[in-house]
PDB file of N, CA and C in Angstrom:
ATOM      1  N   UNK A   1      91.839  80.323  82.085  1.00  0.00           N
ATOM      2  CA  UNK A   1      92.991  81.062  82.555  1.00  0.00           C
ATOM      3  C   UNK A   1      92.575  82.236  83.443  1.00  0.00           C
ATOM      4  N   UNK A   2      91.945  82.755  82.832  1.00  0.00           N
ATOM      5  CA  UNK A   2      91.124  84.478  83.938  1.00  0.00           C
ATOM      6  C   UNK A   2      89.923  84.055  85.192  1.00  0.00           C
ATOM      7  N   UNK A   3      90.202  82.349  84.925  1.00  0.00           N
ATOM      8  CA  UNK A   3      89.666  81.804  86.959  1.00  0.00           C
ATOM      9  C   UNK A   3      90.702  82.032  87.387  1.00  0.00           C
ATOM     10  N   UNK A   4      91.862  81.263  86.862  1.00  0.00           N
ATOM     11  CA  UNK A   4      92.888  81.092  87.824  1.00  0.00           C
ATOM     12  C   UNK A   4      93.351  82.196  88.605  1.00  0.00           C
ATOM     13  N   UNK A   5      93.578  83.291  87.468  1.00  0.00           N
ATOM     14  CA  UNK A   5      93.414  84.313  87.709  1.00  0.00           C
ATOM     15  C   UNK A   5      92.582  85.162  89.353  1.00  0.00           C
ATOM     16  N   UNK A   6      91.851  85.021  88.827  1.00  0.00           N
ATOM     17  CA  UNK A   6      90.796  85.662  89.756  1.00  0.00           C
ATOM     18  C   UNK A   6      90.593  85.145  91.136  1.00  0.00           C
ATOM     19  N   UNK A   7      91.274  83.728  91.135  1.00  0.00           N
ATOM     20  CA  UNK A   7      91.505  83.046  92.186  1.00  0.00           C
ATOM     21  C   UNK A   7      92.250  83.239  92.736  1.00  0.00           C
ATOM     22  N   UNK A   8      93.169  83.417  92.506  1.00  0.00           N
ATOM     23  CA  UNK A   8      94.963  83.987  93.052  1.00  0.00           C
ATOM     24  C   UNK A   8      94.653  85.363  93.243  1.00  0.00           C
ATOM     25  N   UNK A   9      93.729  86.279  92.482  1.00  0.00           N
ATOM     26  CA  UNK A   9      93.327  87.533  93.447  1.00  0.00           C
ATOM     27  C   UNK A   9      92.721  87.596  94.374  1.00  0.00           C
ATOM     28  N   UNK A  10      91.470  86.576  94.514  1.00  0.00           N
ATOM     29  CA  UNK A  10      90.927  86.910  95.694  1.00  0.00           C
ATOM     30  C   UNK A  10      91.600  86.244  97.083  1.00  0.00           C
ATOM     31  N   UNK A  11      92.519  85.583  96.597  1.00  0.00           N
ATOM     32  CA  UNK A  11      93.190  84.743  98.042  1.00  0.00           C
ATOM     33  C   UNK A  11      94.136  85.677  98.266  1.00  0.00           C
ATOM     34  N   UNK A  12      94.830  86.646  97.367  1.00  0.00           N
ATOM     35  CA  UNK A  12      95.730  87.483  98.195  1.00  0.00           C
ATOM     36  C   UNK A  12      95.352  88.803  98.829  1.00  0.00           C
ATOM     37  N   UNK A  13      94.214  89.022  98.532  1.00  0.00           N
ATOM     38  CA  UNK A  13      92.790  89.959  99.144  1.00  0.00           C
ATOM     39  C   UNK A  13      92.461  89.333 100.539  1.00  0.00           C
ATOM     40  N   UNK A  14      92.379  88.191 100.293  1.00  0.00           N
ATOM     41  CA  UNK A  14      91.748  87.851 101.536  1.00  0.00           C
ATOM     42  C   UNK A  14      93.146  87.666 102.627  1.00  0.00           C
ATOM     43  N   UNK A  15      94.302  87.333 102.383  1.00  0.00           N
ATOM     44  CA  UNK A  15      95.477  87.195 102.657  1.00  0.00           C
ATOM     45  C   UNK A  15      95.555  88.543 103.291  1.00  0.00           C
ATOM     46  N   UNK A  16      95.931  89.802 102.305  1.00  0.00           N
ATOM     47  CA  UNK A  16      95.593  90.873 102.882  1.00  0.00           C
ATOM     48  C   UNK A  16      94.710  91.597 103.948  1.00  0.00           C
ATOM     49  N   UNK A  17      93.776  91.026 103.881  1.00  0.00           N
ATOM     50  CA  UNK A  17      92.546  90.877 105.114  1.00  0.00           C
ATOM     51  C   UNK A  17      93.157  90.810 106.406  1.00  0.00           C
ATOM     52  N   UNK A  18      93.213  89.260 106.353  1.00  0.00           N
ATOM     53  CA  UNK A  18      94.005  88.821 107.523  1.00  0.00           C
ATOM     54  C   UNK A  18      94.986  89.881 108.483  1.00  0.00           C
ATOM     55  N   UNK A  19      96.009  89.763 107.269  1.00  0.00           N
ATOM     56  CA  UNK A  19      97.298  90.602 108.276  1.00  0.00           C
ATOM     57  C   UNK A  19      96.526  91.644 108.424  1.00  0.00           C
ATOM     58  N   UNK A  20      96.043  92.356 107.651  1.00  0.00           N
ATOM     59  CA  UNK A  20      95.401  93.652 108.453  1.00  0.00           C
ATOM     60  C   UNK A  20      94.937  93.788 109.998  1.00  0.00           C
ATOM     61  N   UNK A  21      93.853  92.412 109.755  1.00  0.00           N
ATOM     62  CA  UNK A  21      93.170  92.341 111.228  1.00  0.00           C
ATOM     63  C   UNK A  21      93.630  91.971 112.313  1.00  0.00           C
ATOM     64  N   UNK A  22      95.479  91.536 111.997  1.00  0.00           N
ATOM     65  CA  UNK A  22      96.441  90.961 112.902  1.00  0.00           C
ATOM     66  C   UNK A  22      96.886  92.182 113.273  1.00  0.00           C
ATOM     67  N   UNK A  23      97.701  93.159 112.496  1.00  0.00           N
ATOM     68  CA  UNK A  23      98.233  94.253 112.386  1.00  0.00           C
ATOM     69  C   UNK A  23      97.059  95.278 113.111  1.00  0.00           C
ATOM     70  N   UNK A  24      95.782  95.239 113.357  1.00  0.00           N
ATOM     71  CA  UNK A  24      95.182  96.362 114.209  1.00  0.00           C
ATOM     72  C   UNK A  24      95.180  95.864 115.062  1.00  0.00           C
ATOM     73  N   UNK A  25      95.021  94.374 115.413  1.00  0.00           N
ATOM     74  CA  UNK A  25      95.127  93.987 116.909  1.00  0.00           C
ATOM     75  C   UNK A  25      95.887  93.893 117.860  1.00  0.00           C
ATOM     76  N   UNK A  26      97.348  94.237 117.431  1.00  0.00           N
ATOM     77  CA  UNK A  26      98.496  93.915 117.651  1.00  0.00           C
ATOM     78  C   UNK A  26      98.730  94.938 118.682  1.00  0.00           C
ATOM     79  N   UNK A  27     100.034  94.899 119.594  1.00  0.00           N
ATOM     80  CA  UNK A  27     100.237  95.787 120.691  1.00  0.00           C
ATOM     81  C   UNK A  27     100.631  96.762 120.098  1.00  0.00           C
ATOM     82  N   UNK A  28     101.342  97.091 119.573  1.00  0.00           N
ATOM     83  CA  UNK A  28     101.758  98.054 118.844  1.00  0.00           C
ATOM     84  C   UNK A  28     100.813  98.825 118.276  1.00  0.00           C
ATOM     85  N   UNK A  29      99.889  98.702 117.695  1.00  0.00           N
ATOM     86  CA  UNK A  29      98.529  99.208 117.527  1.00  0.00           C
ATOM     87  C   UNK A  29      97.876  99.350 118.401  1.00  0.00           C
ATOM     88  N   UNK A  30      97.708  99.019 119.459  1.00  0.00           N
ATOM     89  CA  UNK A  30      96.750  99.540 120.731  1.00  0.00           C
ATOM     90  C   UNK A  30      97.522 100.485 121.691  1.00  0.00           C
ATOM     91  N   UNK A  31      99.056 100.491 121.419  1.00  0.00           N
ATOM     92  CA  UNK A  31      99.826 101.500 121.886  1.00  0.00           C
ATOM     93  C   UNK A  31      99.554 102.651 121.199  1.00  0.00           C
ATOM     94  N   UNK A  32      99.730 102.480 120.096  1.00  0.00           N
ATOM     95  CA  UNK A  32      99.599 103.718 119.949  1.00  0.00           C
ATOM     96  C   UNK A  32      98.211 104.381 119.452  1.00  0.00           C
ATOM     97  N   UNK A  33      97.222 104.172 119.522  1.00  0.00           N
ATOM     98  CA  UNK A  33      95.848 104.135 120.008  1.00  0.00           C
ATOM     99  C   UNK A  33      95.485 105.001 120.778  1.00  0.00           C
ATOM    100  N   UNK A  34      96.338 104.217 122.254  1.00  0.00           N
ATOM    101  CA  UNK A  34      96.067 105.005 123.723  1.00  0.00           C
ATOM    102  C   UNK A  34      96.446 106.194 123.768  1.00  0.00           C
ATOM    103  N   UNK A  35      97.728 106.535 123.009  1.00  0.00           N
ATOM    104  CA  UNK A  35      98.220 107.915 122.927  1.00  0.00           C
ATOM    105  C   UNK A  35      97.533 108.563 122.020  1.00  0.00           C
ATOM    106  N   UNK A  36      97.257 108.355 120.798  1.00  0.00           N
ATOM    107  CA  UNK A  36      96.578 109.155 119.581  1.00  0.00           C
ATOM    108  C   UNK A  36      95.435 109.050 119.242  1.00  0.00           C
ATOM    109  N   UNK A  37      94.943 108.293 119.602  1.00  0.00           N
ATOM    110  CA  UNK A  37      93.424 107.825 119.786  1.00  0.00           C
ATOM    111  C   UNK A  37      93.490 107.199 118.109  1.00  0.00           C
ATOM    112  N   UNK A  38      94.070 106.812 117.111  1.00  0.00           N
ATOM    113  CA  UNK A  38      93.771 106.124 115.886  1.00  0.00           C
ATOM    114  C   UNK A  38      95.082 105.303 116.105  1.00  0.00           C
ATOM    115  N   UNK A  39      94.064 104.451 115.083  1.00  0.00           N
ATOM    116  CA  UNK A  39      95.216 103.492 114.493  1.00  0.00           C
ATOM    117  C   UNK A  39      96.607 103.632 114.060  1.00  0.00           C
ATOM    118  N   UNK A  40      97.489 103.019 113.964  1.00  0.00           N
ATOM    119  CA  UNK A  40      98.687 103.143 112.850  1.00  0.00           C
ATOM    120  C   UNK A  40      98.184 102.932 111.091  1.00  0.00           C
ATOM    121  N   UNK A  41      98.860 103.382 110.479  1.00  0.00           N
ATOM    122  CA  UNK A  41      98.422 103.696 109.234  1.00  0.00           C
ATOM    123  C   UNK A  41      99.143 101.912 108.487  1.00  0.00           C
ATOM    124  N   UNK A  42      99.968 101.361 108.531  1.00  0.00           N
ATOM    125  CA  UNK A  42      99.595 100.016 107.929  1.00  0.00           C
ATOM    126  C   UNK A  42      98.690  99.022 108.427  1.00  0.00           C
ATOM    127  N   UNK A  43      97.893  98.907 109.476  1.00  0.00           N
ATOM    128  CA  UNK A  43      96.294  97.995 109.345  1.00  0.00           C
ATOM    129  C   UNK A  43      95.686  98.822 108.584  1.00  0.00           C
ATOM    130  N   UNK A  44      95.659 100.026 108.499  1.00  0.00           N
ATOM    131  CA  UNK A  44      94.384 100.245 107.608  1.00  0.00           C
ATOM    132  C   UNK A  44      95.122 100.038 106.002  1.00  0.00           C
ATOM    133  N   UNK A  45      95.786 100.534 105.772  1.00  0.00           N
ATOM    134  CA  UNK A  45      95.806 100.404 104.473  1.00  0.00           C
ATOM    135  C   UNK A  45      96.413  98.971 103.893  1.00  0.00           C
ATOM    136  N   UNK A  46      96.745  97.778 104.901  1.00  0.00           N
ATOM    137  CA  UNK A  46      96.362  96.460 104.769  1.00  0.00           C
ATOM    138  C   UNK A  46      94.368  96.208 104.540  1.00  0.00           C
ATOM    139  N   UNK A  47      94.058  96.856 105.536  1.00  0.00           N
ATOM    140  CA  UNK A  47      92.504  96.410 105.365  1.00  0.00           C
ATOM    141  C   UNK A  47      91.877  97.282 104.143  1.00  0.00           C
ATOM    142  N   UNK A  48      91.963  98.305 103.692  1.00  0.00           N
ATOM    143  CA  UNK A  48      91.544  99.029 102.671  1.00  0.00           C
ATOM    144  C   UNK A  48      92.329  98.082 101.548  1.00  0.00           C
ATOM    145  N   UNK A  49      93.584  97.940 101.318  1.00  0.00           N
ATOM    146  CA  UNK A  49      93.969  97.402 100.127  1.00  0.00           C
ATOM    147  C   UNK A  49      93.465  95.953 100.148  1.00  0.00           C
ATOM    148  N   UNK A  50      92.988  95.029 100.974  1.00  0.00           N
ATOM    149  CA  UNK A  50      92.756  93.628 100.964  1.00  0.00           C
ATOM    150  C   UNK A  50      91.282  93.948 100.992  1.00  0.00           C
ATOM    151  N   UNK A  51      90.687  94.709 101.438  1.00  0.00           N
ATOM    152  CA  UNK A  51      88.949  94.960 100.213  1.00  0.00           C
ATOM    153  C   UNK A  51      89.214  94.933  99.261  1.00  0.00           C
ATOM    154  N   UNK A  52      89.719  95.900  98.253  1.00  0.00           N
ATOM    155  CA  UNK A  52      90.007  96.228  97.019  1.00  0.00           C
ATOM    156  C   UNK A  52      89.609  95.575  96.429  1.00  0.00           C
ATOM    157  N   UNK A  53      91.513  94.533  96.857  1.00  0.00           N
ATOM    158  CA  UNK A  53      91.711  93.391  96.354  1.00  0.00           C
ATOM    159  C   UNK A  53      90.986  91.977  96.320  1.00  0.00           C
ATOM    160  N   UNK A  54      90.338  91.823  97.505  1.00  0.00           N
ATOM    161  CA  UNK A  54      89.326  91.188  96.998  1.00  0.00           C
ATOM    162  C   UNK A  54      88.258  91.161  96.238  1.00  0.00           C
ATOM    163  N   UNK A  55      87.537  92.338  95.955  1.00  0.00           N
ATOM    164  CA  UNK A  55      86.541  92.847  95.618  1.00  0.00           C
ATOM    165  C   UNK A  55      87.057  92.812  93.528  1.00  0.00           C
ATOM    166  N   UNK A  56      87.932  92.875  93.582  1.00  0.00           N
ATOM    167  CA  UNK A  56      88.338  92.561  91.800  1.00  0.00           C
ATOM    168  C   UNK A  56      88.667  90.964  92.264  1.00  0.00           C
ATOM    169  N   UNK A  57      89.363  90.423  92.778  1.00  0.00           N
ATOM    170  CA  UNK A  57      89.130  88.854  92.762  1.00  0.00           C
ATOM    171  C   UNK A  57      87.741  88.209  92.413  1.00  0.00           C
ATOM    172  N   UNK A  58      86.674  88.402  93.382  1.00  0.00           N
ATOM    173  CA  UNK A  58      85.136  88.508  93.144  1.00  0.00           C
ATOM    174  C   UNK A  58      84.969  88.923  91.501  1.00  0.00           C
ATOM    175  N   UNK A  59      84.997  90.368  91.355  1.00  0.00           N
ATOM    176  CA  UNK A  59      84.677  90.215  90.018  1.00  0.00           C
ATOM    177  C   UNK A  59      85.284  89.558  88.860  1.00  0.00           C
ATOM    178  N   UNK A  60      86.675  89.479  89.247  1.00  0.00           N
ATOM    179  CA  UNK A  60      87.098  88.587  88.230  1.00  0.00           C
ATOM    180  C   UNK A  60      86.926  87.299  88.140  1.00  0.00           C
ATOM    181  N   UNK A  61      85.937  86.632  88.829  1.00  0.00           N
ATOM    182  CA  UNK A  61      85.688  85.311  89.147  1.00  0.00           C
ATOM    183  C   UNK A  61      84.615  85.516  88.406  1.00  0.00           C
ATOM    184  N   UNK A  62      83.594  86.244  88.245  1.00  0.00           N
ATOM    185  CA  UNK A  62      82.055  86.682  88.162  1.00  0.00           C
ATOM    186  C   UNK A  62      82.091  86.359  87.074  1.00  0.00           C
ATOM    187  N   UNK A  63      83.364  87.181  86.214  1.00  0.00           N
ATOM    188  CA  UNK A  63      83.523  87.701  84.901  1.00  0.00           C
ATOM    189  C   UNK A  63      84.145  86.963  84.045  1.00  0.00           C
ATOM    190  N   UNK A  64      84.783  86.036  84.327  1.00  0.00           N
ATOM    191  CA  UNK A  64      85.273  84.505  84.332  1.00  0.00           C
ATOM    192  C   UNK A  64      84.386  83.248  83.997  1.00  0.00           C
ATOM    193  N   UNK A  65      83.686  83.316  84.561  1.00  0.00           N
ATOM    194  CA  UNK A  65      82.469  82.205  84.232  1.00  0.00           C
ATOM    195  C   UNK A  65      81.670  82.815  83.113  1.00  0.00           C
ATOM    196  N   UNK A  66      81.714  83.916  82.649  1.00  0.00           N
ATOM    197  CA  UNK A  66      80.600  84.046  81.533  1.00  0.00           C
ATOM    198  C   UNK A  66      80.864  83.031  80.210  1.00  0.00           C
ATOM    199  N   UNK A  67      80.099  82.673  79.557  1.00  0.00           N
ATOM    200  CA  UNK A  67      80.723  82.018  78.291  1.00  0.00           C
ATOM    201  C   UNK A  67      80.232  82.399  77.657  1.00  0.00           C
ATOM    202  N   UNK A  68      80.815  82.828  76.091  1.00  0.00           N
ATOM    203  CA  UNK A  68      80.345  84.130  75.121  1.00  0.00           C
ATOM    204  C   UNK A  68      79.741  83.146  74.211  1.00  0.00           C
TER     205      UNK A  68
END
């Protein structure tokens, strides 16, 4: 049960990933870039929260396979 788990976390981590790297590439993000010189604040905190989230997917996969 705590694969399945851990599986369905790391795919919505990595899910999260994605749009992030859509969401900084996007015009709207390079607009406003040119004016402010940073990003808009949802790619990053798509890409910060889809590390995270992957990063406990990973371990919960790790932590998953042990057998006691």
């Amino acid at each position: 049960m705590s694969r399945i788990i851990g599986v369905t976390v790391l795919a919505g981590g990595i899910l999260l990933l994605i749009l992030g790297i859509h969401a900084y590439n996007s015009s709207g993000s390079d607009f406003s870039r040119l004016f402010t010189g940073a990003a808009t604040d949802k790619p990053l905190w798509l890409l910060v929260g889809g590390t995270v989230v992957t990063v406990l997917g990973l371990v919960g996969l790790v932590r998953g396979t042990k057998t006691a």
